[in-house]
N, C-alpha and C. Protein backbone atom coordinates (compact mmCIF):
# COMPACT_ATOMS: atom_id res chain seq x y z
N UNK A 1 -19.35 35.09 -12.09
CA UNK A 1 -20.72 34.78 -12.46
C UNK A 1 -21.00 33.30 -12.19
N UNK A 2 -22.26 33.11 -11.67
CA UNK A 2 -22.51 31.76 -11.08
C UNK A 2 -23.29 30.92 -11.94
N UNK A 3 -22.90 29.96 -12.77
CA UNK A 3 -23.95 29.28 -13.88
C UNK A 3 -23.99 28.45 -13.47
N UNK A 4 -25.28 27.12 -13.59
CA UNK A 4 -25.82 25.97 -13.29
C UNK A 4 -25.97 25.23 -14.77
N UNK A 5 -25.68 23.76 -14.81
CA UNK A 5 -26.02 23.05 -15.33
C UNK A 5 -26.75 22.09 -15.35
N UNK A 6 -27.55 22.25 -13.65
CA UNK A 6 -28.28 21.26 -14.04
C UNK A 6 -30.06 21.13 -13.89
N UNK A 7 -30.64 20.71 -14.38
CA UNK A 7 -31.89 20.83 -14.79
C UNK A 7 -32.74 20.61 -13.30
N UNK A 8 -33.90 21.68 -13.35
CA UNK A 8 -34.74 21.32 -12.39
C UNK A 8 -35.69 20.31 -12.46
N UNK A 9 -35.98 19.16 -11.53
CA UNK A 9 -36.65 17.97 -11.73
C UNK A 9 -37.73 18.30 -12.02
N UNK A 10 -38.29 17.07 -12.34
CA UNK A 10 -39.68 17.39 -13.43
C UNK A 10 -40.89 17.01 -11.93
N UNK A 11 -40.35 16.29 -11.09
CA UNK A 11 -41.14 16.50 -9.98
C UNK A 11 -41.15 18.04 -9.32
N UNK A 12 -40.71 18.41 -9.30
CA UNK A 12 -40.74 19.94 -8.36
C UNK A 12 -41.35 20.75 -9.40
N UNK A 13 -40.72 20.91 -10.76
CA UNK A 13 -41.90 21.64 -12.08
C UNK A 13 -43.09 20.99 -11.89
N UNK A 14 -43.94 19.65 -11.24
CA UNK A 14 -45.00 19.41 -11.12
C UNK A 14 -45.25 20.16 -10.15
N UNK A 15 -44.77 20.19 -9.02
CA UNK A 15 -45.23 20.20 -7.34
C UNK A 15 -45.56 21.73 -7.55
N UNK A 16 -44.75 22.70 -8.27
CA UNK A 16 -44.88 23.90 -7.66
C UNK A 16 -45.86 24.42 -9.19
N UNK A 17 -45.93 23.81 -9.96
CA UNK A 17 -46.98 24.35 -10.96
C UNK A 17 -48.67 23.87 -10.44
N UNK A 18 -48.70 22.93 -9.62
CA UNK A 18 -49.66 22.16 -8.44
C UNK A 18 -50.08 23.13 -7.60
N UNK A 19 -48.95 23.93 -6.72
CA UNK A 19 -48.95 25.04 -5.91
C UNK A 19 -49.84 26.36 -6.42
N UNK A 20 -49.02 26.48 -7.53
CA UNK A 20 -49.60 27.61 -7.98
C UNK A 20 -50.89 28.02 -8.44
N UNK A 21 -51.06 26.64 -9.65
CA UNK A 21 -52.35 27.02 -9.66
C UNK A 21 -53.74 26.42 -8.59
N UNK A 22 -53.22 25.75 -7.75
CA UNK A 22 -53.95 25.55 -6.70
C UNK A 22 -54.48 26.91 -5.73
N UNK A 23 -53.29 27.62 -5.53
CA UNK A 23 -53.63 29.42 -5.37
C UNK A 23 -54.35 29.99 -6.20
N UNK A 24 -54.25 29.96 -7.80
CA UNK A 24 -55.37 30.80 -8.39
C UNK A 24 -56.66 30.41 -8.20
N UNK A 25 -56.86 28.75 -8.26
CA UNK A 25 -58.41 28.52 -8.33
C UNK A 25 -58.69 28.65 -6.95
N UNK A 26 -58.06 28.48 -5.55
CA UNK A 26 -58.36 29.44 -4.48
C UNK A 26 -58.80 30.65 -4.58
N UNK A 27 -57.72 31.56 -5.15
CA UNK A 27 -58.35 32.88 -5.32
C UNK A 27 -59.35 33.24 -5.70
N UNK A 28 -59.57 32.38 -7.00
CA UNK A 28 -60.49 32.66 -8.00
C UNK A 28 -62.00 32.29 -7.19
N UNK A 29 -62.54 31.62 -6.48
CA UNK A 29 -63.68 30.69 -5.27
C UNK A 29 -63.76 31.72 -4.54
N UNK A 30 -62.62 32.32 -4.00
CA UNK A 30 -62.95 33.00 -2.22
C UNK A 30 -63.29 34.56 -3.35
N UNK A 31 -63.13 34.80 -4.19
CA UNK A 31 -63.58 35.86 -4.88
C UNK A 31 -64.72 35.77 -5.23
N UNK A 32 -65.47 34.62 -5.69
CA UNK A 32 -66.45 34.47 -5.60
C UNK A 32 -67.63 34.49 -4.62
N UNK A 33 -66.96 33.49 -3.58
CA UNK A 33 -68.11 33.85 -2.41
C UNK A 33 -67.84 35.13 -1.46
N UNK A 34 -67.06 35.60 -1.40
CA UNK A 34 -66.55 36.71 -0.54
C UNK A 34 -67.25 38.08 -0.76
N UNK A 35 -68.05 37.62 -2.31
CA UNK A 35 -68.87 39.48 -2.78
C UNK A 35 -70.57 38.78 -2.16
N UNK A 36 -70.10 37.56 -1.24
CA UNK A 36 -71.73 37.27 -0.29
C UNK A 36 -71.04 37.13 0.83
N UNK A 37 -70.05 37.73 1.56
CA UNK A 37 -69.63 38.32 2.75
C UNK A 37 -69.45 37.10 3.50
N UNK A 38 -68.90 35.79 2.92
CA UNK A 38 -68.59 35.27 3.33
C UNK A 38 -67.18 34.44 2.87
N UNK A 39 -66.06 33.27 3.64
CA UNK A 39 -65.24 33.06 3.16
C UNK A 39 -65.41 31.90 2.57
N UNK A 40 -63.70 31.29 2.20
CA UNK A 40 -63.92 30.10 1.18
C UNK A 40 -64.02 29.02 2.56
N UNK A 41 -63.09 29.31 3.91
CA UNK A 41 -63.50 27.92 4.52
C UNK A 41 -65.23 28.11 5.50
N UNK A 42 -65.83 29.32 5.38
CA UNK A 42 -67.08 29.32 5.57
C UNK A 42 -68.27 28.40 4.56
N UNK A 43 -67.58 28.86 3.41
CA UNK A 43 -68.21 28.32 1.95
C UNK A 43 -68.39 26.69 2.50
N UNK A 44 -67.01 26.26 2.59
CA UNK A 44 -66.92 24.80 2.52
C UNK A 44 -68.07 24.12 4.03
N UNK A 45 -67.75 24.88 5.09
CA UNK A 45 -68.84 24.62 6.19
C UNK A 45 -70.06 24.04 6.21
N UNK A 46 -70.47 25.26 5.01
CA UNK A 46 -72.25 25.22 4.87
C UNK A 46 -72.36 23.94 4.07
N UNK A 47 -71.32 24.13 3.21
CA UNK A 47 -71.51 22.66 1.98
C UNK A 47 -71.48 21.36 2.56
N UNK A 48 -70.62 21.10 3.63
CA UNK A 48 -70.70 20.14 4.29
C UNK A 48 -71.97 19.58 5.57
N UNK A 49 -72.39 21.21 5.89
CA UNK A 49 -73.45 20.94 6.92
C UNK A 49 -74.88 20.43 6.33
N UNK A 50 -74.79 21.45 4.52
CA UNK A 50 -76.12 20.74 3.70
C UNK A 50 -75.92 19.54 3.07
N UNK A 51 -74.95 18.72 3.29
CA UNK A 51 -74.76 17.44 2.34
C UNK A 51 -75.32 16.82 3.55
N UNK A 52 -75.16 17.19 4.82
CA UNK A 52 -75.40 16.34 6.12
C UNK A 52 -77.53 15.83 6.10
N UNK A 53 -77.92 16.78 5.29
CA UNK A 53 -79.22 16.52 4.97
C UNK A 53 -80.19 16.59 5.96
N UNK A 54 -80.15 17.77 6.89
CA UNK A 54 -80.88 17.67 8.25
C UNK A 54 -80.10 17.16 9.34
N UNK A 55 -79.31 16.26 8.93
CA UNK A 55 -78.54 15.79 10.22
C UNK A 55 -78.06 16.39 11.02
N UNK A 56 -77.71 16.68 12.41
CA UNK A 56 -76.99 17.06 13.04
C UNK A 56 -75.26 16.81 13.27
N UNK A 57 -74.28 17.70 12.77
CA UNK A 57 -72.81 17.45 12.83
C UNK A 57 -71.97 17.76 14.29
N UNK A 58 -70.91 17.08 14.93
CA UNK A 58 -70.44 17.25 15.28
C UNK A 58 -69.41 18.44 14.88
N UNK A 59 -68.30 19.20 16.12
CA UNK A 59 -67.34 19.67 15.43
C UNK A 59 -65.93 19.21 14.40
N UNK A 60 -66.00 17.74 15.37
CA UNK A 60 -64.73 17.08 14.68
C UNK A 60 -65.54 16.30 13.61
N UNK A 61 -67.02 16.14 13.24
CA UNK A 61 -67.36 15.80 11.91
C UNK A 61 -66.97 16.89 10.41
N UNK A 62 -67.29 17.91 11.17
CA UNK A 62 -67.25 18.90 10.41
C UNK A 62 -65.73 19.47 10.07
N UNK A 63 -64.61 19.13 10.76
CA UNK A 63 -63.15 18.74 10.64
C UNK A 63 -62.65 18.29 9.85
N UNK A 64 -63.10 17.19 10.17
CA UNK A 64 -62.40 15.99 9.23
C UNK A 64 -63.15 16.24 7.82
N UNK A 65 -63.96 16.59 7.10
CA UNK A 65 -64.56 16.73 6.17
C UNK A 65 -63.96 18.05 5.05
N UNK A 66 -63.32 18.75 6.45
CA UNK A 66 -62.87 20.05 5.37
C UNK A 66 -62.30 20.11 4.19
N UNK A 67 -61.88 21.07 3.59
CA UNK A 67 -61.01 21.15 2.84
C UNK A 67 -59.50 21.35 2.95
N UNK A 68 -59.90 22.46 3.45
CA UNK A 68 -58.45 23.12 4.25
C UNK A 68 -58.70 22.93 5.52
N UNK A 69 -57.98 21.65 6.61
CA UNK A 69 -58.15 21.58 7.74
C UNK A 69 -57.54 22.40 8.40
N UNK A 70 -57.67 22.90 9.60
CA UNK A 70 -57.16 23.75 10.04
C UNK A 70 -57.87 23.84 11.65
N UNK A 71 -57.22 24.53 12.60
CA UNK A 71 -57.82 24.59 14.14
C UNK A 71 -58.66 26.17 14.34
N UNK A 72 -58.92 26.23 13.27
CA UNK A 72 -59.94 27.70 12.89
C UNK A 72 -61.62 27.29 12.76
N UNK A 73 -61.67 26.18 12.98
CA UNK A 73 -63.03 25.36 12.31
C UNK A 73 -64.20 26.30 13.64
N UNK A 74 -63.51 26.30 14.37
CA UNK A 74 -64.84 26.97 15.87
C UNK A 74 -65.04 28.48 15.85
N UNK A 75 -64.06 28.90 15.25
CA UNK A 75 -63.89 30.63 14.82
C UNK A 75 -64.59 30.59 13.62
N UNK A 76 -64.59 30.11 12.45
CA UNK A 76 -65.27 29.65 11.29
C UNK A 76 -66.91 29.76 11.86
N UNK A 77 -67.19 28.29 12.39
CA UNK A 77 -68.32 28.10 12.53
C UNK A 77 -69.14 29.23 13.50
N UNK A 78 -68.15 29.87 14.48
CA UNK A 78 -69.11 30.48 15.31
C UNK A 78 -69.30 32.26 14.48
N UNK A 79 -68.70 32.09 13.27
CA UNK A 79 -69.07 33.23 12.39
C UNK A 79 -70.35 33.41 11.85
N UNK A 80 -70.41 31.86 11.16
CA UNK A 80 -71.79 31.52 10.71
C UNK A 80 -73.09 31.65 11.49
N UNK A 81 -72.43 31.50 12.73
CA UNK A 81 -73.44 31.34 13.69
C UNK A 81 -73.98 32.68 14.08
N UNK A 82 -73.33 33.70 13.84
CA UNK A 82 -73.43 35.35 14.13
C UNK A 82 -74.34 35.79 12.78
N UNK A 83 -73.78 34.99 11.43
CA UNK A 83 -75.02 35.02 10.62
C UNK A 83 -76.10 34.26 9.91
N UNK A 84 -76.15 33.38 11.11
CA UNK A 84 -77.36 32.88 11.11
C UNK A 84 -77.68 31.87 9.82
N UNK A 85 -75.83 31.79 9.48
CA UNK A 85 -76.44 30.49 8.61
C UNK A 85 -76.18 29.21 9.09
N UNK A 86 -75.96 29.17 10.43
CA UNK A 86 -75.44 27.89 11.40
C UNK A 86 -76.45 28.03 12.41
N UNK A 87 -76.55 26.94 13.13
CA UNK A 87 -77.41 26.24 14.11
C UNK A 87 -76.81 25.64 15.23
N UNK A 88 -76.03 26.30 16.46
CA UNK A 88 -75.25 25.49 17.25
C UNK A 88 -76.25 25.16 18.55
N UNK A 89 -76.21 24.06 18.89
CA UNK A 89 -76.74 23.66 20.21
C UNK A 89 -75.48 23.34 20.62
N UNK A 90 -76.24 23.00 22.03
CA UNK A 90 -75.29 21.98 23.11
C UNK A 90 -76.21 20.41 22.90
N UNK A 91 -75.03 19.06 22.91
CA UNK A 91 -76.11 17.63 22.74
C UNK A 91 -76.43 17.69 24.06
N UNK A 92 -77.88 17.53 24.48
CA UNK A 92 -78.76 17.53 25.56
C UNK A 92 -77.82 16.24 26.30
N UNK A 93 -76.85 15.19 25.88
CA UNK A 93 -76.72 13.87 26.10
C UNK A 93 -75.00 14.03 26.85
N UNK A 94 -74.55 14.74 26.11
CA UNK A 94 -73.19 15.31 26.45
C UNK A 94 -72.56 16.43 26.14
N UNK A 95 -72.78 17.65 27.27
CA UNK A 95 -72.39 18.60 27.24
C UNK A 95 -71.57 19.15 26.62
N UNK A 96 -70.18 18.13 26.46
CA UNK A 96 -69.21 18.69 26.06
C UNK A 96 -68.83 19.00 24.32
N UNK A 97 -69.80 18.61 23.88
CA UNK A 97 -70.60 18.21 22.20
C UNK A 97 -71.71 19.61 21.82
N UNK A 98 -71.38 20.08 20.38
CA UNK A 98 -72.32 20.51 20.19
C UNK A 98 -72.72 20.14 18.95
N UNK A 99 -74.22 20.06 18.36
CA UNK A 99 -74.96 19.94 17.37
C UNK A 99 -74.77 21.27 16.12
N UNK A 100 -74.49 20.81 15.16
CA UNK A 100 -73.78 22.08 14.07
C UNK A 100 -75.17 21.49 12.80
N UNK A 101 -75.91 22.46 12.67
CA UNK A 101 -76.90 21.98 11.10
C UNK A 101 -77.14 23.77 11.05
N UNK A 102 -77.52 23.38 9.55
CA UNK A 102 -77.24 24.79 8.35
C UNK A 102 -79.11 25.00 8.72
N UNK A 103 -79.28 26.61 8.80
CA UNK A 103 -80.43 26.89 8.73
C UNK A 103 -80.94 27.51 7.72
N UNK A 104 -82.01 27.41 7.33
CA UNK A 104 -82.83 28.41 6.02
C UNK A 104 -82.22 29.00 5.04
N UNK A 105 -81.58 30.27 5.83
CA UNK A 105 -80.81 30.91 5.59
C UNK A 105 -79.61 30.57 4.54
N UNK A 106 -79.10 29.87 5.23
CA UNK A 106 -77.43 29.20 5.01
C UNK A 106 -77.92 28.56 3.76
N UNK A 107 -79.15 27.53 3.87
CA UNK A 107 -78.99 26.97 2.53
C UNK A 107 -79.66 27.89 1.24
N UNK A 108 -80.75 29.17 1.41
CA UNK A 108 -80.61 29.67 0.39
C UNK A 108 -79.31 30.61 0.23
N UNK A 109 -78.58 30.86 1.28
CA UNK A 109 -76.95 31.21 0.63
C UNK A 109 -76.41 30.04 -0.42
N UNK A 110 -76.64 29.03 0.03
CA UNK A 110 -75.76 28.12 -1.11
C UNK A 110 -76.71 28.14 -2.47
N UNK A 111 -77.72 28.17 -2.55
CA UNK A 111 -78.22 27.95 -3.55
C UNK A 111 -78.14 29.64 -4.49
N UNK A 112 -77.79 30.78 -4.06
CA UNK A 112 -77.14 31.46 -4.73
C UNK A 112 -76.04 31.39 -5.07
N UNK A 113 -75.24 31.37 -4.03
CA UNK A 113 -73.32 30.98 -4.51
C UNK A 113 -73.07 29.32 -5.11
N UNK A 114 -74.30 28.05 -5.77
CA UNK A 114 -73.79 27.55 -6.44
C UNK A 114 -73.61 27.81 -7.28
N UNK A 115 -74.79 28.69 -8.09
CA UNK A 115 -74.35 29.13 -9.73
C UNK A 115 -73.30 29.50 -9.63
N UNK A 116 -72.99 30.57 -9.13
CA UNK A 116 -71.68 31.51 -9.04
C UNK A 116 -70.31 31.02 -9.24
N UNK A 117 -70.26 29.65 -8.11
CA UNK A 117 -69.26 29.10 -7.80
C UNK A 117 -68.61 28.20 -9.17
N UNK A 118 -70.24 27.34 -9.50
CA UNK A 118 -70.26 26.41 -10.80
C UNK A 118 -69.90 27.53 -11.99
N UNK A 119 -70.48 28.78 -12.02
CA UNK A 119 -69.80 29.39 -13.23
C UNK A 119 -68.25 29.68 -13.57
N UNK A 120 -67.83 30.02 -11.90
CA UNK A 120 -66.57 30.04 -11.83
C UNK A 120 -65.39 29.03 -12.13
N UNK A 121 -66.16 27.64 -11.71
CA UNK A 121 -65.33 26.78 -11.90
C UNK A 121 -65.01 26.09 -13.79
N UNK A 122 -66.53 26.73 -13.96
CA UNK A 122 -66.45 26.26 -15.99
C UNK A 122 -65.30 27.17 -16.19
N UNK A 123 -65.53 28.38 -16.20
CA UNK A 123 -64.47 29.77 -16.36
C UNK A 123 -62.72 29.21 -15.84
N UNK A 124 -62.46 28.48 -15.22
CA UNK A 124 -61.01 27.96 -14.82
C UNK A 124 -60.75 26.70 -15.25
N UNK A 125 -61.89 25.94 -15.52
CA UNK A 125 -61.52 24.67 -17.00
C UNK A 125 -61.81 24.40 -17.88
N UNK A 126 -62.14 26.11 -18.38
CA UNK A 126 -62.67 26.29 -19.68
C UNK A 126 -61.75 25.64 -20.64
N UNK A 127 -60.21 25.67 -20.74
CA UNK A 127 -59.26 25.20 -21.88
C UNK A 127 -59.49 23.30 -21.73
N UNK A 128 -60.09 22.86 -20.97
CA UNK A 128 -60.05 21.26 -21.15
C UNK A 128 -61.23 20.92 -21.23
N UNK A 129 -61.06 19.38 -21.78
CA UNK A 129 -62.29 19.21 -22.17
C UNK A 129 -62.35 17.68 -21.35
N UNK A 130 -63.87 17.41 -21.29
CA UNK A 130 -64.60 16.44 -20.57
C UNK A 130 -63.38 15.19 -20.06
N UNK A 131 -62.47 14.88 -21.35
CA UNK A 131 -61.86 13.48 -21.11
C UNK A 131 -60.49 13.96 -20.36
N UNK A 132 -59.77 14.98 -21.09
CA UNK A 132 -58.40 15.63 -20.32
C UNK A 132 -59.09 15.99 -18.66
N UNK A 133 -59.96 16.15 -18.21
CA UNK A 133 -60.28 16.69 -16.52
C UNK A 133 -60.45 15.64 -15.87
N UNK A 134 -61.16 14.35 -16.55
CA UNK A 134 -61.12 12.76 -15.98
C UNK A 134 -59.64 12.07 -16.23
N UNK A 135 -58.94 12.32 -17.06
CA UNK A 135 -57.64 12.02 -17.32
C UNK A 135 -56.74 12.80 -16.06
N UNK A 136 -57.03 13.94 -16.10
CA UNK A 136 -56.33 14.38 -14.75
C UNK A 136 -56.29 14.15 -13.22
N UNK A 137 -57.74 14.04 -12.97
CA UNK A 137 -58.71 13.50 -11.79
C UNK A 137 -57.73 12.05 -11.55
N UNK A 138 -58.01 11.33 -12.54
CA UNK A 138 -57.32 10.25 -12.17
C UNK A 138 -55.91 10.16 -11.53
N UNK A 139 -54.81 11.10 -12.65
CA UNK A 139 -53.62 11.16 -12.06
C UNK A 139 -53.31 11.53 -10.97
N UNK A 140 -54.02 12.82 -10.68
CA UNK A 140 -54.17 13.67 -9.56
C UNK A 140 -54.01 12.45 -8.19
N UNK A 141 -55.56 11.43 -8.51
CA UNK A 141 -55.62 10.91 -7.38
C UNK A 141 -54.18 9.64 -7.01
N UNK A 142 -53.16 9.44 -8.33
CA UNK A 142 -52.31 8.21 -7.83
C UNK A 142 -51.41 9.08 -6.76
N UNK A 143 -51.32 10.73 -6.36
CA UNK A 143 -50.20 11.42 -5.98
C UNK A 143 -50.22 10.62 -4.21
């Protein structure tokens, strides 16, 4: 019989309790927007294309901004674009560029899936309160 004595570090009990519930409140989001037939890195798309405020985005704007980066961002976007909650041109200036802004559509999608999303997210920090989530925020950010 094989016994251990020695204790698992309190860094890796962070890292993988980090992991984990980083997967539920994933789960818990793409469950949310997914019963509006869309995904969580679609979700994040639109959010980024309506913060853009009319502006026109590049693809590697819209990249670098993600959440979950990933080389899926043109399969992503050209989903949106099939439903019409994306806006792709070509830049009249350089071909090789295209113009990415959220249409009509897209933003009254967000303005249904914020409640949703915001209810969801009270519902997963429901056990803390105002000062423990700024107390965390903070730590979170020295990692």
């Amino acid at each position: 019989m094989f016994t251990t004595t020695s204790q698992v570090p309190l860094s890796r009990k962070l890292i993988t309790t980090l992991i984990k519930k980083g997967t539920e409140v994933t789960e818990a989001i793409n469950a949310t927007v997914k019963e509006h037939g869309i995904t969580l890195q679609q979700f994040n798309v639109l959010r980024i294309l309506r913060g853009r405020k009319g502006a026109v985005a590049s693809l590697q704007d819209v990249s670098k901004d993600m959440i979950h980066a990933n080389s899926n961002t043109t399969r992503v976007i050209d989903k949106l674009v099939d439903k019409k909650y994306v806006k792709r041109v070509q830049c009249p200036t350089d071909r090789r560029q295209i113009e990415l802004t959220i249409t009509e559509g897209g933003l009254n999608l967000l303005k249904i899936l914020d409640e949703k999303v915001d209810a969801t997210e009270e519902q997963l920090t429901q056990n803390l309160d105002e000062v423990t989530m700024k107390f965390l925020l903070e730590q979170l950010n020295r990692l």
